[in-house]
C-alpha atoms as a PDB file:
ATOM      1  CA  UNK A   1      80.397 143.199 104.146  1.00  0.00           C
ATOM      2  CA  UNK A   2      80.810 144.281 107.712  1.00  0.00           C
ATOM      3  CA  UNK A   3      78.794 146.382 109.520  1.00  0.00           C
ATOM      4  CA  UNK A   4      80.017 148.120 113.365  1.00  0.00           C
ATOM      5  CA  UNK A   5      77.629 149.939 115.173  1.00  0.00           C
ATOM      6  CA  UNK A   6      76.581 150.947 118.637  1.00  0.00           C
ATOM      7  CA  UNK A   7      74.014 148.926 120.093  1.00  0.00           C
ATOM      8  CA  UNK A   8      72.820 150.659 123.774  1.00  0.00           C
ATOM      9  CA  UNK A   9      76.116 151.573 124.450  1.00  0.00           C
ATOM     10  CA  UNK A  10      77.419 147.980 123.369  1.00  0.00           C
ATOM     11  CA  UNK A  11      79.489 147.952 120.107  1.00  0.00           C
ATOM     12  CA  UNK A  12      77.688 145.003 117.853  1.00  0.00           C
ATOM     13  CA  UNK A  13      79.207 144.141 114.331  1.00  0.00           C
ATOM     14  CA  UNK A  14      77.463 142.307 111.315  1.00  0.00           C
ATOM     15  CA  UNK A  15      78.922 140.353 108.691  1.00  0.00           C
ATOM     16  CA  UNK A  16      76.576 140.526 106.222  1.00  0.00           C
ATOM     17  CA  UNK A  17      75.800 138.544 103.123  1.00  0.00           C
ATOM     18  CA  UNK A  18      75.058 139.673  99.412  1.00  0.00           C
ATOM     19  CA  UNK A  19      71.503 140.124  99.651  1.00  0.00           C
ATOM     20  CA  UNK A  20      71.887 142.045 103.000  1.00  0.00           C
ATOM     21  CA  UNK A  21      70.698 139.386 105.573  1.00  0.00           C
ATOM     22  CA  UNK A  22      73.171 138.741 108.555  1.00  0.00           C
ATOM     23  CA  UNK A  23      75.350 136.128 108.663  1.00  0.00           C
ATOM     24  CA  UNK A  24      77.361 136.235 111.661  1.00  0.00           C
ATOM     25  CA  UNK A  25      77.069 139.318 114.817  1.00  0.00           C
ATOM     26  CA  UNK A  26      79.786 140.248 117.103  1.00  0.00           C
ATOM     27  CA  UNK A  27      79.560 142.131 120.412  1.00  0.00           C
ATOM     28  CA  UNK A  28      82.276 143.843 122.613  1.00  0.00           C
ATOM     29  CA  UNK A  29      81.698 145.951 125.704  1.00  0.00           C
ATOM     30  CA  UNK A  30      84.027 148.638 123.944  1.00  0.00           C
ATOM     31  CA  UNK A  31      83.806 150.170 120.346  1.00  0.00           C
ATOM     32  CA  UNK A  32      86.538 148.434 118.280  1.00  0.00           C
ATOM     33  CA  UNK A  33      89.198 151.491 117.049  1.00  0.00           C
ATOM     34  CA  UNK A  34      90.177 148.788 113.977  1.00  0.00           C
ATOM     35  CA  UNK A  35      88.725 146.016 112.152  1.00  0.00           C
ATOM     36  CA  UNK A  36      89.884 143.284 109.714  1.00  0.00           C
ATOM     37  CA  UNK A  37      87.789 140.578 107.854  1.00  0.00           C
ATOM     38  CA  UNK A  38      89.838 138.330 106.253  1.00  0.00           C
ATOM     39  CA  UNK A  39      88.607 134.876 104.742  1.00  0.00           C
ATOM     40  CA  UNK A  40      86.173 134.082 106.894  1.00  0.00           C
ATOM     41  CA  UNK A  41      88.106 135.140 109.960  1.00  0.00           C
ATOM     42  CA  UNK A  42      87.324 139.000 112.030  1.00  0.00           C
ATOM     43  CA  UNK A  43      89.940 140.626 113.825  1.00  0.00           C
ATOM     44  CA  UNK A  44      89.155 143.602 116.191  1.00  0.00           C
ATOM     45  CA  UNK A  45      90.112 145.161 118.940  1.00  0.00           C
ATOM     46  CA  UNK A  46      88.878 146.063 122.469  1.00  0.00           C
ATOM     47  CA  UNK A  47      90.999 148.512 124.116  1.00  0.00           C
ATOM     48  CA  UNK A  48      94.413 146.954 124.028  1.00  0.00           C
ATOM     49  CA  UNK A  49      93.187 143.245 123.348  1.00  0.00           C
ATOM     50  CA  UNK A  50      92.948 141.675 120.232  1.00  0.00           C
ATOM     51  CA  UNK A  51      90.149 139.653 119.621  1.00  0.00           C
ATOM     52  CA  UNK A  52      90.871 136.572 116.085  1.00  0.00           C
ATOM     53  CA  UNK A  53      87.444 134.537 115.450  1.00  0.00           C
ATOM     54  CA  UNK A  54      86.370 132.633 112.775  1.00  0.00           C
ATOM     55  CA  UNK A  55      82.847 134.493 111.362  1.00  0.00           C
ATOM     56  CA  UNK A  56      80.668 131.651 113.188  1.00  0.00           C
ATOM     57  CA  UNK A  57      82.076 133.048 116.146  1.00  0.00           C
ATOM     58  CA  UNK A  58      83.256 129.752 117.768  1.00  0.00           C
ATOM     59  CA  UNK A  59      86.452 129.690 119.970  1.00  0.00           C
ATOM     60  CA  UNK A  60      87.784 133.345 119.323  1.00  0.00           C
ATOM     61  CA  UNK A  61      91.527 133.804 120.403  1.00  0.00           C
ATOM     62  CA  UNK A  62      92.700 136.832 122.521  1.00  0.00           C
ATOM     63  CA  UNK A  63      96.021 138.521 122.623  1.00  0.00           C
ATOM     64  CA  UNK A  64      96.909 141.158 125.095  1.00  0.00           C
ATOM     65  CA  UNK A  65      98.907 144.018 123.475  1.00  0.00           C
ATOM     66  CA  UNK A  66     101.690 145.950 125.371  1.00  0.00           C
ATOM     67  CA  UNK A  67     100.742 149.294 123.742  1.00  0.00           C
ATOM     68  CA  UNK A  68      98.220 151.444 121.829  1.00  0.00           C
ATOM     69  CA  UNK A  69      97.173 150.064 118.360  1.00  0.00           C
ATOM     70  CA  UNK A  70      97.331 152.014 114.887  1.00  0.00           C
ATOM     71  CA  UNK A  71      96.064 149.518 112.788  1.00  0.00           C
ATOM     72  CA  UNK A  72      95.743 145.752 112.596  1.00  0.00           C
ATOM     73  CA  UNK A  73      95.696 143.402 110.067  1.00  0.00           C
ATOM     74  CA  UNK A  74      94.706 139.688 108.954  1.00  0.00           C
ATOM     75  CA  UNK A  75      98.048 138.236 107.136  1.00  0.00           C
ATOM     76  CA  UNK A  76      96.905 134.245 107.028  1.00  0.00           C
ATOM     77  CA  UNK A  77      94.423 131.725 109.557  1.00  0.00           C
ATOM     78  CA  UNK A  78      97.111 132.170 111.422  1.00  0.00           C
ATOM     79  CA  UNK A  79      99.167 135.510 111.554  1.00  0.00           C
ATOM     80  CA  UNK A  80      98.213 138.796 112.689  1.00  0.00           C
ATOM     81  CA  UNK A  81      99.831 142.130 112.885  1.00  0.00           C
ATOM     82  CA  UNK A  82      99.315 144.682 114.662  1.00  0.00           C
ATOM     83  CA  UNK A  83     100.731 148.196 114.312  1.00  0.00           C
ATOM     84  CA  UNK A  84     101.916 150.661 116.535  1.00  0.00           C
ATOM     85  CA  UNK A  85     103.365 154.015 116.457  1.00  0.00           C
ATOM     86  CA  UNK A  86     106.920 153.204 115.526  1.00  0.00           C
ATOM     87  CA  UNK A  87     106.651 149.490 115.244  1.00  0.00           C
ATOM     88  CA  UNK A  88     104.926 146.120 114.144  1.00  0.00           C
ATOM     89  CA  UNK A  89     104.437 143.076 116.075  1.00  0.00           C
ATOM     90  CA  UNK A  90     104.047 139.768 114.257  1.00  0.00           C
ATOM     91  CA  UNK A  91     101.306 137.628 116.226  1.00  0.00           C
ATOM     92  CA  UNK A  92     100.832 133.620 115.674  1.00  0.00           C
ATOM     93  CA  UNK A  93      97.614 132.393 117.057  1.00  0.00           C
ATOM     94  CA  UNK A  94      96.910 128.450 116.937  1.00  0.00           C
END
């Protein structure tokens, strides 16, 4: 389960477990407009970036998109998409 809240001003996500403890935590200096968990993977934006980690949090990719996001989705480890108002754009992160 995830879990987005502000924090002082400071947007803070929890993955949570079963029993309700916290497995992983998140911050970003903006409140995310979408989120996708996805097999161990979160996906979330911050403004116009898009921000791929793996739940531990190690090594998180960034992509810079050219316009405002709809919606975003987790399609594998290694394809995202994100979509805008008239379009989708297919996004391979290594």
């Amino acid at each position: 389960k995830l879990c987005v809240f502000d924090n002082s001003n400071v947007a803070q996500m929890n993955v949570l477990t079963n029993r309700g403890g916290v497995k992983s935590d998140f911050m970003s200096q903006a409140f995310p407009d979408h989120v996708d968990i996805s097999d161990g993977n979160l996906l979330y934006n911050d403004e116009r970036t898009l921000v791929f980690s793996p739940l531990s949090g190690k090594n998180p990719k960034k992509y810079k998109c050219t316009r405002d996001i709809y919606n975003l989705l987790i399609l594998d480890s290694e394809h995202l998409a994100a979509v805008y108002n008239s379009s989708v754009e297919f996004i391979t992160v290594k």
